[in-house]
N, C-alpha and C. Protein backbone atom coordinates (compact mmCIF):
# COMPACT_ATOMS: atom_id res chain seq x y z
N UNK A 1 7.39 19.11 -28.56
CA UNK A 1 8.01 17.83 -28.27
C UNK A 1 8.96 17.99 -27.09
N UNK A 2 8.80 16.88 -26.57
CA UNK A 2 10.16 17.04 -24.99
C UNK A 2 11.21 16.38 -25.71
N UNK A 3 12.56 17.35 -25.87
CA UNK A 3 13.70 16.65 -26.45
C UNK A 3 14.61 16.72 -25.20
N UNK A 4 14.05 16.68 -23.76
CA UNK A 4 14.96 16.22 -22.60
C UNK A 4 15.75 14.90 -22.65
N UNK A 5 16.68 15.06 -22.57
CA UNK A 5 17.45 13.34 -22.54
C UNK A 5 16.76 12.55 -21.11
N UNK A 6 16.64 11.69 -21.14
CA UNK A 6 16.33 10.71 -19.66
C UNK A 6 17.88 10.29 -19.58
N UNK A 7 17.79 10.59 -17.77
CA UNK A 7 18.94 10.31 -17.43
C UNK A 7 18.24 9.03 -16.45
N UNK A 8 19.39 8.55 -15.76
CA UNK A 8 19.66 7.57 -14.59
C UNK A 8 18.55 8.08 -13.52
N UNK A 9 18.41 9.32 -13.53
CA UNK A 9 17.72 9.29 -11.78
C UNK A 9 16.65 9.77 -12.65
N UNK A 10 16.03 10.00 -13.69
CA UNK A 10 14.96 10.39 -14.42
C UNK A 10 14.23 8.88 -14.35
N UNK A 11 15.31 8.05 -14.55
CA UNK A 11 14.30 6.18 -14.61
C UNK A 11 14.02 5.72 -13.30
N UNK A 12 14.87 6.42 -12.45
CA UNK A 12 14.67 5.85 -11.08
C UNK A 12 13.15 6.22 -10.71
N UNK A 13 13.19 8.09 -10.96
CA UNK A 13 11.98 8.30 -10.40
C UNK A 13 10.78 8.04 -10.85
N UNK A 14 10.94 7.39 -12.19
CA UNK A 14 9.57 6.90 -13.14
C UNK A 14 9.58 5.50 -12.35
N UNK A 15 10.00 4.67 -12.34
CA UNK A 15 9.81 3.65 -11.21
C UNK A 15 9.98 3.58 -9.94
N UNK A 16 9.76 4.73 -8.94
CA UNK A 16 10.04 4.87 -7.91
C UNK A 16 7.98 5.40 -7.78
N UNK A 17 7.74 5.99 -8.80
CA UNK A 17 6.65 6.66 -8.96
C UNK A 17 5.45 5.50 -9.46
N UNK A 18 5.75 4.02 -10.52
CA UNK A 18 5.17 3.13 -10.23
C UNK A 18 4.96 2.60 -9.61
N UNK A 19 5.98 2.57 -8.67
CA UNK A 19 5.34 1.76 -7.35
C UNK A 19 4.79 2.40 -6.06
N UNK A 20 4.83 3.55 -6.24
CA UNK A 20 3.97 4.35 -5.53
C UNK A 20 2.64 4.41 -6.05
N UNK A 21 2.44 4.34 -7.54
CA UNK A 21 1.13 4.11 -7.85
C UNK A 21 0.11 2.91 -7.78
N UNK A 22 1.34 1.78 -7.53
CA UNK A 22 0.22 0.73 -7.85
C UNK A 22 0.26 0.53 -5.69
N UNK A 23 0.85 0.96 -5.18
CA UNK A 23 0.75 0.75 -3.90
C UNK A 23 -0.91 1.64 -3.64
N UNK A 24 -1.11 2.86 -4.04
CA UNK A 24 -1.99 3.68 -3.49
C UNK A 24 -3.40 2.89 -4.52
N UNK A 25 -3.60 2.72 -5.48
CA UNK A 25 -4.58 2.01 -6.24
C UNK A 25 -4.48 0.46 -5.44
N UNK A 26 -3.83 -0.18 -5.33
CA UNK A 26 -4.31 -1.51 -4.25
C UNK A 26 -4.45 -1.04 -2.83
N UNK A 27 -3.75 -0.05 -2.34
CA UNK A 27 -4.57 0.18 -0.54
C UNK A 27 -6.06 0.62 -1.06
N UNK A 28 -6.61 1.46 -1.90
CA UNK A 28 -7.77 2.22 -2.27
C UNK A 28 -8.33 0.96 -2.07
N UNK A 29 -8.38 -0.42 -3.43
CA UNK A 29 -8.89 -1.49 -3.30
C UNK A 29 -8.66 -2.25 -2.83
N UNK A 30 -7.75 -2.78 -1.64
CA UNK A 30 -7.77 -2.97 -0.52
C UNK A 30 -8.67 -2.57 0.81
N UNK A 31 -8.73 -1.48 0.91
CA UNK A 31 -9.49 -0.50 1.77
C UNK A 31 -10.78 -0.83 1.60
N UNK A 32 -11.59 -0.88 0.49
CA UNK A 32 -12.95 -0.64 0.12
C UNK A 32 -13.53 -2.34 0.22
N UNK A 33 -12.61 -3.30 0.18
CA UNK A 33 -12.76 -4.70 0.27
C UNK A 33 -12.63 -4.79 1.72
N UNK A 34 -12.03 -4.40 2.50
CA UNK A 34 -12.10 -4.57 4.16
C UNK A 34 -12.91 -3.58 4.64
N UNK A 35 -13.38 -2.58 4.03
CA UNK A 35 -14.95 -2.68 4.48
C UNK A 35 -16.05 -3.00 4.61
N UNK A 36 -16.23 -3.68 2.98
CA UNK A 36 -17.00 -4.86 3.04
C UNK A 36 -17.50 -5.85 3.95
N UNK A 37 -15.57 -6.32 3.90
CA UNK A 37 -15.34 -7.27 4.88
C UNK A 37 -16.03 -6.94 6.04
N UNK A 38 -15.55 -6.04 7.00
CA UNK A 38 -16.05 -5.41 7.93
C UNK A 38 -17.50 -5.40 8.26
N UNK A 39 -18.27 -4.80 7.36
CA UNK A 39 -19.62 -4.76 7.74
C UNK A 39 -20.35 -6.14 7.54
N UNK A 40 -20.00 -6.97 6.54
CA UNK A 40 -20.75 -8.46 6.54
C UNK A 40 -19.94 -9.31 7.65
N UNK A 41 -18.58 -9.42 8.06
CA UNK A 41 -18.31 -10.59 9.13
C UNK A 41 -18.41 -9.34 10.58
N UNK A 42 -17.88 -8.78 10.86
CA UNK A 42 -18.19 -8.27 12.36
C UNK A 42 -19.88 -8.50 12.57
N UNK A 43 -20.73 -8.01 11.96
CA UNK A 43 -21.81 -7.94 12.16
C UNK A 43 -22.61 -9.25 12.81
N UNK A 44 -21.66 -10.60 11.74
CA UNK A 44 -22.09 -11.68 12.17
C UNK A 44 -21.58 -12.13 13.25
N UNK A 45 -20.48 -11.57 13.78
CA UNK A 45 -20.08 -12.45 15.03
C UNK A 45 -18.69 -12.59 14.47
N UNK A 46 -18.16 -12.53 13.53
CA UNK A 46 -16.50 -12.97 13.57
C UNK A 46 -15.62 -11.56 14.34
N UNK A 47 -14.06 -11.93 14.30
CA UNK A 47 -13.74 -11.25 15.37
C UNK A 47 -12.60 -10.11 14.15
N UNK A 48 -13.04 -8.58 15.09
CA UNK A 48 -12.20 -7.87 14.20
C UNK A 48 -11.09 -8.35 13.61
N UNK A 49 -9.95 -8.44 14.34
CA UNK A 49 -8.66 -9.07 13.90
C UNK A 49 -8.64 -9.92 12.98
N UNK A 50 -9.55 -10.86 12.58
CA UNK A 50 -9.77 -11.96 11.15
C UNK A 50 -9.61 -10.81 9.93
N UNK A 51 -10.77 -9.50 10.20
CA UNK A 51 -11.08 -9.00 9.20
C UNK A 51 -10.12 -8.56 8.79
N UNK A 52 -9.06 -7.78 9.42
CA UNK A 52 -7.82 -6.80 9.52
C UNK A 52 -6.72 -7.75 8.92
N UNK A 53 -6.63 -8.99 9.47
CA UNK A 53 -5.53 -9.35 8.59
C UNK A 53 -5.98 -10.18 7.38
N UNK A 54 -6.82 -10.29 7.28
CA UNK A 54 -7.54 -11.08 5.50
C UNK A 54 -7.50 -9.46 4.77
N UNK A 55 -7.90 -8.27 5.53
CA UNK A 55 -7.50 -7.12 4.32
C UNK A 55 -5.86 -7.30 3.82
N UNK A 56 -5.39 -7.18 4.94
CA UNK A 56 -3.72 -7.38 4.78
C UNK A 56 -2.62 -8.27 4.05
N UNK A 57 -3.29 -9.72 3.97
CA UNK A 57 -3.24 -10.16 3.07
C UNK A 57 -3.96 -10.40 1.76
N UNK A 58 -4.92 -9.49 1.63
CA UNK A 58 -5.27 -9.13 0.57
C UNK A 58 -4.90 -8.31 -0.41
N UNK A 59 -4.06 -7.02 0.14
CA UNK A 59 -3.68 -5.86 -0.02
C UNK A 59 -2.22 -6.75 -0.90
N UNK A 60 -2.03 -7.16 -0.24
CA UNK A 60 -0.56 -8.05 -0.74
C UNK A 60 -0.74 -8.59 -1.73
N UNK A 61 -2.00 -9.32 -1.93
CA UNK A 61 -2.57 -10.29 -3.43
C UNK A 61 -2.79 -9.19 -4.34
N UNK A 62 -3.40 -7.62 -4.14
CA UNK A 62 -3.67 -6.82 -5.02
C UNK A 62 -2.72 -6.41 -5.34
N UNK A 63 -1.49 -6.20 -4.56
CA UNK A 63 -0.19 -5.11 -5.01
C UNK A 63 0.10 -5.62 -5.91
N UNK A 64 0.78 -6.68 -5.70
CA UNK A 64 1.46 -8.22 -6.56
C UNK A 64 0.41 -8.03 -8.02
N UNK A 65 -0.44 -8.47 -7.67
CA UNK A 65 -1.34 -8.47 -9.01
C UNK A 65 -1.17 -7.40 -10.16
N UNK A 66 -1.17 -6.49 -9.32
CA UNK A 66 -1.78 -5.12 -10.34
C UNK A 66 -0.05 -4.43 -10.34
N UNK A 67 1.34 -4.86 -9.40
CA UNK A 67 2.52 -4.49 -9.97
C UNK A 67 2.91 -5.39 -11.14
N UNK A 68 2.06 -6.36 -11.37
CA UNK A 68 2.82 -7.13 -12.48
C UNK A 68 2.05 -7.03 -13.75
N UNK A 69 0.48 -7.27 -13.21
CA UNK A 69 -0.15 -6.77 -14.99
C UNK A 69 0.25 -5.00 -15.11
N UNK A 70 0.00 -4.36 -14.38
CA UNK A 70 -0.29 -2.69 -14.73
C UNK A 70 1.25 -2.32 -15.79
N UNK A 71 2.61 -3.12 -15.68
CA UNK A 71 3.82 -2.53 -15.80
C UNK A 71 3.44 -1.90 -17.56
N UNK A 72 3.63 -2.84 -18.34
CA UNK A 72 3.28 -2.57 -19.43
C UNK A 72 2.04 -1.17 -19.90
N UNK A 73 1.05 -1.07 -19.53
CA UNK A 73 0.37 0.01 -19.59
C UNK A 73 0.91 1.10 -19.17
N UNK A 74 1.53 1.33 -17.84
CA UNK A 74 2.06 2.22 -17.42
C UNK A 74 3.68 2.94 -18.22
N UNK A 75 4.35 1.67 -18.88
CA UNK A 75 5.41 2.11 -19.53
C UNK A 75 4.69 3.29 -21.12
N UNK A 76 3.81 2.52 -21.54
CA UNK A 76 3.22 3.04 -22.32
C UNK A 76 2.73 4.49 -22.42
N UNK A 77 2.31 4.52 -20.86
CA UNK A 77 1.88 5.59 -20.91
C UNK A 77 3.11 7.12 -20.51
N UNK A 78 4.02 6.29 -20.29
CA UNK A 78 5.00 7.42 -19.69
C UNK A 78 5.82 7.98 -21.16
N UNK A 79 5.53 6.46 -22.21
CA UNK A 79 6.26 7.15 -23.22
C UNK A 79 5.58 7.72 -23.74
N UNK A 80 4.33 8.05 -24.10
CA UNK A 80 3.40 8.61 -24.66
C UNK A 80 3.59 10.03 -23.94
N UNK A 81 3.66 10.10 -22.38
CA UNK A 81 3.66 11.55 -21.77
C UNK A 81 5.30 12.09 -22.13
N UNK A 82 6.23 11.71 -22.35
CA UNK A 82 7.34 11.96 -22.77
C UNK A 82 7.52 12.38 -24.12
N UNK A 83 7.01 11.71 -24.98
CA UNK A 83 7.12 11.88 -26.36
C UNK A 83 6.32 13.00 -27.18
N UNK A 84 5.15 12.98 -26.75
CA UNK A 84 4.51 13.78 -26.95
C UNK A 84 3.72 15.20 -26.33
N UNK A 85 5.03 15.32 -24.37
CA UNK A 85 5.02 16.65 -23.51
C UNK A 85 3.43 16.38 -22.76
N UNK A 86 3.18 15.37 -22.54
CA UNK A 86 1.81 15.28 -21.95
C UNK A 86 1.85 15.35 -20.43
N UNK A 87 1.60 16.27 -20.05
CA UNK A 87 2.54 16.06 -18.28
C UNK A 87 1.01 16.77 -17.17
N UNK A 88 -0.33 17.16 -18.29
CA UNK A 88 -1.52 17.21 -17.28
C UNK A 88 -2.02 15.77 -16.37
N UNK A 89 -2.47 16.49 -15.41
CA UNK A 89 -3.05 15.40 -14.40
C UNK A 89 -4.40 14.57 -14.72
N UNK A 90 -4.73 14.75 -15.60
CA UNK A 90 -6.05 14.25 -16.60
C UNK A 90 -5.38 12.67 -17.41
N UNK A 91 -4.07 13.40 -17.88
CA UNK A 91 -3.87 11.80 -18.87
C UNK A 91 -3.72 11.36 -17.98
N UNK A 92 -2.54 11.78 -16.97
CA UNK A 92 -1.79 10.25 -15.63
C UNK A 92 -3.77 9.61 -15.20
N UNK A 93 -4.68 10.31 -14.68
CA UNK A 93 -5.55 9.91 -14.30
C UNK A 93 -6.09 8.47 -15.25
N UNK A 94 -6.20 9.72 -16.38
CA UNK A 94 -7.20 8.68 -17.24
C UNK A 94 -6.06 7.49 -17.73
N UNK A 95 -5.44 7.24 -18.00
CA UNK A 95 -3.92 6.30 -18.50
C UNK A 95 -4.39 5.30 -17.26
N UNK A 96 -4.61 5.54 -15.92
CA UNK A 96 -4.52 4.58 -14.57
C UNK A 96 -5.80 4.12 -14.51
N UNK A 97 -7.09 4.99 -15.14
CA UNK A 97 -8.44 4.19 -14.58
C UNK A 97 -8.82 3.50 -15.78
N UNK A 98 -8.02 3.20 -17.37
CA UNK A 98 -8.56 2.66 -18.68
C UNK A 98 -7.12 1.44 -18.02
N UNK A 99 -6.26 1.52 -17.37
CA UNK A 99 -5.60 0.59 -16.84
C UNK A 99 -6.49 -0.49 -16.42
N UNK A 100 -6.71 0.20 -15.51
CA UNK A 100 -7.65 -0.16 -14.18
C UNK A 100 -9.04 -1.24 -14.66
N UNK A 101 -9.75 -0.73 -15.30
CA UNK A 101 -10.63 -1.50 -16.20
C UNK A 101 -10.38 -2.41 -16.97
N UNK A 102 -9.26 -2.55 -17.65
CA UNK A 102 -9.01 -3.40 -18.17
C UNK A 102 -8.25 -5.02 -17.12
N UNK A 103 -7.62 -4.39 -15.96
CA UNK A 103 -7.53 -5.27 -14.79
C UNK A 103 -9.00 -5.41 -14.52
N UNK A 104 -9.95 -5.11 -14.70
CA UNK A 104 -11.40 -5.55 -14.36
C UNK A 104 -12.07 -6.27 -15.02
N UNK A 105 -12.05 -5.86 -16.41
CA UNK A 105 -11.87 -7.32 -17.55
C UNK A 105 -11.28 -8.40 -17.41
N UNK A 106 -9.98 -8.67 -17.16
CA UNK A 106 -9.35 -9.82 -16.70
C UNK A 106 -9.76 -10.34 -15.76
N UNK A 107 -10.13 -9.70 -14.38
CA UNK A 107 -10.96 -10.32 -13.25
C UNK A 107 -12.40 -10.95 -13.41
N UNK A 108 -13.19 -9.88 -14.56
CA UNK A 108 -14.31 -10.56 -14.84
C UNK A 108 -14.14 -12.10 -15.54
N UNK A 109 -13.41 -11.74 -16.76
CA UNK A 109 -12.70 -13.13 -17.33
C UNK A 109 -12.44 -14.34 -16.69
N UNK A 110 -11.56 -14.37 -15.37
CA UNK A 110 -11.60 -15.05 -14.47
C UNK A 110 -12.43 -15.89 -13.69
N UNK A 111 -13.65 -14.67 -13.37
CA UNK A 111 -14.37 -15.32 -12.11
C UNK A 111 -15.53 -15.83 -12.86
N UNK A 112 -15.73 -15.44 -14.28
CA UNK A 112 -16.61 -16.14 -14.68
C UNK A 112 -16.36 -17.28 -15.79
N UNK A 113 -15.19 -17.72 -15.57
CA UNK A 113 -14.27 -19.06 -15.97
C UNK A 113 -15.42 -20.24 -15.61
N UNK A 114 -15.50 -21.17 -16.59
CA UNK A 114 -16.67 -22.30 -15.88
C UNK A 114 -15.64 -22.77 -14.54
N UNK A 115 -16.32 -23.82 -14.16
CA UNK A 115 -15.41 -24.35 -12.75
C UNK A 115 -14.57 -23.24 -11.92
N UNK A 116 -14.55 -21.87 -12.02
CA UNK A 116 -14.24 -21.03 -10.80
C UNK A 116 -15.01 -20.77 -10.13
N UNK A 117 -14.47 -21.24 -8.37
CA UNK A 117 -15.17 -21.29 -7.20
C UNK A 117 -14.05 -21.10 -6.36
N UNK A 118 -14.19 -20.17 -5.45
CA UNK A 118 -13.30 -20.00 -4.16
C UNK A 118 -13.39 -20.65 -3.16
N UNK A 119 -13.38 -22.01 -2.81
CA UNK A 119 -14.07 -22.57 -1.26
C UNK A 119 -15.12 -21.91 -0.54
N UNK A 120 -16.92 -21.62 -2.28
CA UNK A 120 -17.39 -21.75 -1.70
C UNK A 120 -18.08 -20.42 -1.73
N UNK A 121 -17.00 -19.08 -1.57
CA UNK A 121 -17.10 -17.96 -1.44
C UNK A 121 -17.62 -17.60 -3.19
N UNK A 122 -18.68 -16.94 -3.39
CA UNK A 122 -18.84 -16.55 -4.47
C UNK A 122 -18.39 -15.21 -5.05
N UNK A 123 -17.95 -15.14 -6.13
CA UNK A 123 -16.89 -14.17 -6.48
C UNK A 123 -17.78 -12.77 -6.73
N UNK A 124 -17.11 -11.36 -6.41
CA UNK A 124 -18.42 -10.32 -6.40
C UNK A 124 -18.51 -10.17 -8.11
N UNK A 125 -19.66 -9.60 -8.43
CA UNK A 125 -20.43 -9.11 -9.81
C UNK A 125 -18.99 -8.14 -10.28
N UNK A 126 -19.10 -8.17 -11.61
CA UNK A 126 -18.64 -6.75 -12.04
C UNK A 126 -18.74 -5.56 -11.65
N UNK A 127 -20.45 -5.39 -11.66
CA UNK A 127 -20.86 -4.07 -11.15
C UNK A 127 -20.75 -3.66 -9.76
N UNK A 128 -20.00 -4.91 -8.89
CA UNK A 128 -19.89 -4.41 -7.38
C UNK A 128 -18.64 -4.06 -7.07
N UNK A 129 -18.11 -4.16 -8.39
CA UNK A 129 -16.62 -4.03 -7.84
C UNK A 129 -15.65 -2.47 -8.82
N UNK A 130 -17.11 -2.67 -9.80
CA UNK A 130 -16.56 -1.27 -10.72
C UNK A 130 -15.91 -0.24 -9.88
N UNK A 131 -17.07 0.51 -8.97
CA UNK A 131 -16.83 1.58 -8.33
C UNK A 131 -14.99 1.32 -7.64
N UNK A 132 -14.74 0.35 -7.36
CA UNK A 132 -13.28 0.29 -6.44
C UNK A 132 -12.37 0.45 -7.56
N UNK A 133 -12.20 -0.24 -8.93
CA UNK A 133 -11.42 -0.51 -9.96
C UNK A 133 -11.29 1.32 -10.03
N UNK A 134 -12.73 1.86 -10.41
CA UNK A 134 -12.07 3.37 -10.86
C UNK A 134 -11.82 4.28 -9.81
N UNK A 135 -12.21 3.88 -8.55
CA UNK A 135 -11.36 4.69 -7.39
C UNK A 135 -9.72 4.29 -7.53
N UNK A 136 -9.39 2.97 -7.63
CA UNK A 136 -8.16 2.62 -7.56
C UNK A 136 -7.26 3.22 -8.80
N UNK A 137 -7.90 3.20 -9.45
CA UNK A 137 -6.90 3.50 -10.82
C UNK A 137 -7.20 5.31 -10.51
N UNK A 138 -7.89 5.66 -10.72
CA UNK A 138 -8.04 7.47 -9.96
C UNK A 138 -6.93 7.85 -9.23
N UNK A 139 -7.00 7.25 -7.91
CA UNK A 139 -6.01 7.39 -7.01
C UNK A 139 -4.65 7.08 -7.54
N UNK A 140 -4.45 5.93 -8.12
CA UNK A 140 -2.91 5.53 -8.86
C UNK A 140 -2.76 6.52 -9.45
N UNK A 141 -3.33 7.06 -10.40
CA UNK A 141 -3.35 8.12 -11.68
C UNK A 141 -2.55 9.35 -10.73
N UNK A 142 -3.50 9.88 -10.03
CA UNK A 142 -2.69 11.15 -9.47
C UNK A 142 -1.74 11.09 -8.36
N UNK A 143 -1.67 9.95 -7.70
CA UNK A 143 -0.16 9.73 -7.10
C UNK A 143 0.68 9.85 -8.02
N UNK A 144 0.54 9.16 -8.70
CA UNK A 144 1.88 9.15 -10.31
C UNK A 144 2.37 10.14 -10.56
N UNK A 145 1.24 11.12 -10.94
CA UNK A 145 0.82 12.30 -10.92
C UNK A 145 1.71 13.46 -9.80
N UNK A 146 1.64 12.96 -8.92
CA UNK A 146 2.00 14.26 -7.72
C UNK A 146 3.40 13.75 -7.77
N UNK A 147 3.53 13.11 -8.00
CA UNK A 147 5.12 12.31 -7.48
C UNK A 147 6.24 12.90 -9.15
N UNK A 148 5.56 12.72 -9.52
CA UNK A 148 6.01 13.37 -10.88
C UNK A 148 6.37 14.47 -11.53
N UNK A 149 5.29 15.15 -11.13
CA UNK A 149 5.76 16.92 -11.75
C UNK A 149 6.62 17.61 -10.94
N UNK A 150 6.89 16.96 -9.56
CA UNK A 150 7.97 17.96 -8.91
C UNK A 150 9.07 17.62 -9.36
């Protein structure tokens, strides 16, 4: 058992370290959506710079998103790595990509809401978007991760 007391700069760096995680899991899915982007509008004729800043403000819709659902999971999981000395890079991983999925559930939930339509734009499949959800939560996982054990 970890019978370390948490101090003041022990909470800082557990939330200094969430938001380093959910920053690196939304650039990941950020990133992988402006490539998308990239290869379907450049190709057609739209102009780089559209693509670059619709990632950018995208990146912003994902941070936001996934800093406000992820908090709760993530508290969970820190007390769980606290309480019970869990400090391998396997739980932070796996703790961020069963996160992560479950933000993919909610998105599925969403887009397949009757009457949801984006102006038009049809919302991607589950299965096109899996692969980014568990890169993103991967990547969150071991930022958390690196930022942590030192």
């Amino acid at each position: 058992m970890n019978s370390r007391p948490a101090t003041f700069q022990d909470a800082q760096q557990i939330r200094f370290a969430y938001l380093l995680a959910v920053t690196a899991g939304a650039l990941v899915f950020a990133l992988c959506q402006t490539i998308t982007w990239f290869w379907l509008w450049v190709r057609s004729g739209s102009d780089i710079g559209n693509v670059l800043m619709m990632g950018a403000v995208f990146f912003a819709f994902v941070w936001l998103c996934a800093a406000l659902l992820a908090v709760l999971p993530y508290r969970l999981c820190i007390w769980l790595s606290e309480k019970f000395a869990l400090y391998h890079w396997a739980f932070y991983v796996s703790g961020a990509v069963v996160t992560s999925l479950g933000l993919m559930l909610l998105y599925h939930c969403i887009a397949s809401s009757p009457g949801v339509q984006m102006d038009g734009v049809k919302l991607l499949s589950t299965s096109a978007v899996l692969p980014r959800f568990l890169l993103s939560g991967t990547a969150a996982g071991l930022v958390c991760w690196a930022y942590l054990r030192k």
